[in-house]
Protein backbone atom coordinates (compact mmCIF):
# COMPACT_ATOMS: atom_id res chain seq x y z
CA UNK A 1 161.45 -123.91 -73.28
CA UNK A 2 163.97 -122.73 -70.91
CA UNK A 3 167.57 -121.79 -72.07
CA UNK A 4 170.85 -121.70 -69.56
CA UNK A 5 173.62 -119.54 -70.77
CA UNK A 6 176.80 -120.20 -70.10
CA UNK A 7 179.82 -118.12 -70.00
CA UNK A 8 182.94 -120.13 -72.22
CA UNK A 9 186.27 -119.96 -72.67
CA UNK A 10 188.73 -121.87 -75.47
CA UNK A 11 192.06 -123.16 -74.84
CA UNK A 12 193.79 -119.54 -75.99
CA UNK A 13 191.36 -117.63 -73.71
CA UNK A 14 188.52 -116.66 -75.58
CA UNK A 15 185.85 -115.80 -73.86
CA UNK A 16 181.94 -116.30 -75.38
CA UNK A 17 178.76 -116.92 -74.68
CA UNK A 18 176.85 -119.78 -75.16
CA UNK A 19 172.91 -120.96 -75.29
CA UNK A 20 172.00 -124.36 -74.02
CA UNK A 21 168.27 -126.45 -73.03
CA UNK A 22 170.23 -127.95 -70.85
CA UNK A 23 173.95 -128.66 -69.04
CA UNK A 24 172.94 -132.45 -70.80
CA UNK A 25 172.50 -130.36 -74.15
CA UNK A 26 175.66 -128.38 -73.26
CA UNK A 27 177.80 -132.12 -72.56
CA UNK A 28 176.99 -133.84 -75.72
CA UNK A 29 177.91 -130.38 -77.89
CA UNK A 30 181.24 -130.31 -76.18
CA UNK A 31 181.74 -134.02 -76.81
CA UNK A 32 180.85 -133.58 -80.13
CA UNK A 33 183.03 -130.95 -80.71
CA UNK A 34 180.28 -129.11 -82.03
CA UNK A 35 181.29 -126.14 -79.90
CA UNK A 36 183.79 -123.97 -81.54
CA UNK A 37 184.94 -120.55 -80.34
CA UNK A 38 183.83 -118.03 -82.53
CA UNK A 39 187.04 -116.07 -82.43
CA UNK A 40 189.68 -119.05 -83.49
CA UNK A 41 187.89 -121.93 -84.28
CA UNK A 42 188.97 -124.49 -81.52
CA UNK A 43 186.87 -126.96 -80.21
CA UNK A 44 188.45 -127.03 -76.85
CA UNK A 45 186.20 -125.13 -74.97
CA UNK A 46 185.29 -125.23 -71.28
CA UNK A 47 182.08 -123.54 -68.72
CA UNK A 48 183.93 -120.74 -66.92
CA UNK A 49 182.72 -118.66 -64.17
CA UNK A 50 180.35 -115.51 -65.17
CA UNK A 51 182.46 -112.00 -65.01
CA UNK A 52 179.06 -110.44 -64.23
CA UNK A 53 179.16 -108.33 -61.37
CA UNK A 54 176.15 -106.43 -60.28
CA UNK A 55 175.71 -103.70 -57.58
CA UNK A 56 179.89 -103.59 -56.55
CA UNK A 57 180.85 -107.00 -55.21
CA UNK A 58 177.52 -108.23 -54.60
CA UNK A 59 176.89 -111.49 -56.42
CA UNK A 60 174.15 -112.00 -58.97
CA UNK A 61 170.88 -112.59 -57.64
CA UNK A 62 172.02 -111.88 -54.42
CA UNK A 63 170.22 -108.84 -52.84
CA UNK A 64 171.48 -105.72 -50.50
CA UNK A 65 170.79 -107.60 -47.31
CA UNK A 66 172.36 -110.82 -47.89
CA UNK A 67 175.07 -108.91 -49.24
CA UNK A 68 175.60 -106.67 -46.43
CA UNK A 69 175.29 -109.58 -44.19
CA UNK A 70 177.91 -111.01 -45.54
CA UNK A 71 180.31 -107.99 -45.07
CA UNK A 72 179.86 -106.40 -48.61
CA UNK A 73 178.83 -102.70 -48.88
CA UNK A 74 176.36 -101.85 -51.21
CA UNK A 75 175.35 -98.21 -51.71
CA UNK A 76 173.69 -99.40 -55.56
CA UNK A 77 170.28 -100.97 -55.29
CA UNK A 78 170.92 -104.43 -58.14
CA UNK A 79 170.83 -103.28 -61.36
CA UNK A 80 168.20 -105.11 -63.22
CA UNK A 81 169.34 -108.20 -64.88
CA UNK A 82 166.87 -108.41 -68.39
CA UNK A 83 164.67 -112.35 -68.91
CA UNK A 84 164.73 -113.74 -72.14
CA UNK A 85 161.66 -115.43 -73.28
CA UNK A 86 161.46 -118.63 -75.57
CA UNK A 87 160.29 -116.16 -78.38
CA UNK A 88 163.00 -114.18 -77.78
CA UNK A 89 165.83 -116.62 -78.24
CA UNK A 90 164.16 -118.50 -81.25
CA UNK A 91 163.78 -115.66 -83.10
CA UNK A 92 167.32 -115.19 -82.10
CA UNK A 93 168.19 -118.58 -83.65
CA UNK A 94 166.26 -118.36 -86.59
CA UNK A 95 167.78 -114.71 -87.41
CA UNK A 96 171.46 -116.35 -86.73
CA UNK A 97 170.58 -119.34 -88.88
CA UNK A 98 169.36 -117.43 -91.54
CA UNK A 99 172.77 -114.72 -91.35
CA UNK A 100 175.04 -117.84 -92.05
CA UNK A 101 173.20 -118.84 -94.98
CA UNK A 102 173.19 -115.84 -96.48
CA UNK A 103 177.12 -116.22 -95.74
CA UNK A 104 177.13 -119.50 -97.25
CA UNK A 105 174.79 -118.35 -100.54
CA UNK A 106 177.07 -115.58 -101.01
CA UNK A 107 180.87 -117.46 -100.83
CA UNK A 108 182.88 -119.83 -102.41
CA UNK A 109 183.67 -122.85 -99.97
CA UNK A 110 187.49 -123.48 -100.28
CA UNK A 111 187.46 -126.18 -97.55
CA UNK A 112 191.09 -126.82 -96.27
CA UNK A 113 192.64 -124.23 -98.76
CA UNK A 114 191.18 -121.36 -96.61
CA UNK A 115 194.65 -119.84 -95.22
CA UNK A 116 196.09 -120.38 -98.83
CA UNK A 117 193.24 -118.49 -100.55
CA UNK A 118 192.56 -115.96 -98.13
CA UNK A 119 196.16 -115.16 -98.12
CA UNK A 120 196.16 -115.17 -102.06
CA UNK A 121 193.25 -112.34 -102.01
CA UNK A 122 195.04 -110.42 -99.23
CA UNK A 123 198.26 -110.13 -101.35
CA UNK A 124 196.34 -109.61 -104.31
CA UNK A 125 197.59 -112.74 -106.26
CA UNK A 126 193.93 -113.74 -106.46
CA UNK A 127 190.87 -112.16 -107.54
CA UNK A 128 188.98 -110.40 -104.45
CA UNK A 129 185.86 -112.51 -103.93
CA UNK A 130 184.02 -113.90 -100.47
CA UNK A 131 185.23 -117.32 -99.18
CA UNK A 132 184.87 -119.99 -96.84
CA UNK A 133 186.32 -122.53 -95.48
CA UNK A 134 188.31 -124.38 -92.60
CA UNK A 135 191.29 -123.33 -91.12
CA UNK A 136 193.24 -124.42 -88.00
CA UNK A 137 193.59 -122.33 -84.71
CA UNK A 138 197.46 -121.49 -85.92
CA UNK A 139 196.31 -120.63 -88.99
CA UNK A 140 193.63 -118.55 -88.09
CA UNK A 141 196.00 -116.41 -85.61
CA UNK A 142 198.80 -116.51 -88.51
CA UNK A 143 196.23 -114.89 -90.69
CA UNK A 144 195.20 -112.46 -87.69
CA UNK A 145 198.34 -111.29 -87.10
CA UNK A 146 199.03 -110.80 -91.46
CA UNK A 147 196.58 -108.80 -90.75
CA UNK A 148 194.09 -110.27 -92.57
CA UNK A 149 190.17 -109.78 -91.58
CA UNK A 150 188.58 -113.04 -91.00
CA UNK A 151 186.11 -114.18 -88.47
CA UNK A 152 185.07 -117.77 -87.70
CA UNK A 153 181.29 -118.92 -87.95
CA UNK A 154 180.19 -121.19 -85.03
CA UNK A 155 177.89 -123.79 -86.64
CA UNK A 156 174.24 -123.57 -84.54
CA UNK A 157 172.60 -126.75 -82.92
CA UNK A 158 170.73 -128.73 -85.81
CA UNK A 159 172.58 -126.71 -88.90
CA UNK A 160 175.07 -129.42 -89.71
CA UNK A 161 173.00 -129.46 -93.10
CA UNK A 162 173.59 -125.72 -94.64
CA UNK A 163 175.21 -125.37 -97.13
């Protein structure tokens, strides 16, 4: 099974990474709005191009010759660029899959009360206990900027049924 990554950004400039089978696999996700950035939430997300840059300004993949040819100095041989096997990135998955439920085992699901409640604990109005739930990209940066520590769990492919 091969696996493209792609490097992602949200609509307030987030930058991630995601796993795909395919750009098809990547499409219908997006579509969905199955996507979300892990930072904020949103669903707007969008492929942007890779910050990776190996060996100076030599491209990736591209070796010393072509590079030189092309007017680029390289005095770094390419640094090599580590291949993830099928294994790899299941075990991967199933590790990730098995972190949320643990998450989800271990928290009380709020739903659209999140801000409310996780504001409640932070001011102490409310007993200090682990919770879930859904929050909007304003609310999430309100919260962030209260200073309040939350992060924002990307569902993975095929986990629409943990809970």
């Amino acid at each position: 099974m091969a696996i493209i990554i792609y490097d992602l950004e949200c609509e307030y400039s987030h930058r991630f990474e995601g796993w795909f089978r395919s750009n098809e696999d990547f499409d219908t996700q997006r579509e969905q709005k199955l996507l979300t950035c892990p930072e904020c939430g949103t669903s707007a997300v969008r492929k942007v191009p890779s910050k990776i840059n190996i060996g100076g300004k030599q491209a990736v993949g591209q070796t010393a010759p072509a590079a030189e040819s092309a007017g680029v100095a390289s005095s770094q041989p390419p640094i090599p660029v580590p291949k993830l096997n099928s294994v790899d990135v299941a075990t991967a998955f199933v590790m990730a899959r098995q972190a949320i439920q643990a998450l989800i085992n271990h928290s009380e699901d709020v739903g659209d009360r999140f801000a409310e409640e996780a504001r409640k604990i932070h001011y102490e109005e409310a007993p200090v206990r682990a919770i879930r739930g859904q929050a909007s990209p304003e609310e999430f940066e309100e919260l962030r900027d209260e200073g309040i520590e939350i992060i924002a769990l990307p569902l993975l492919p095929g986990e629409e049924g943990l809970n």
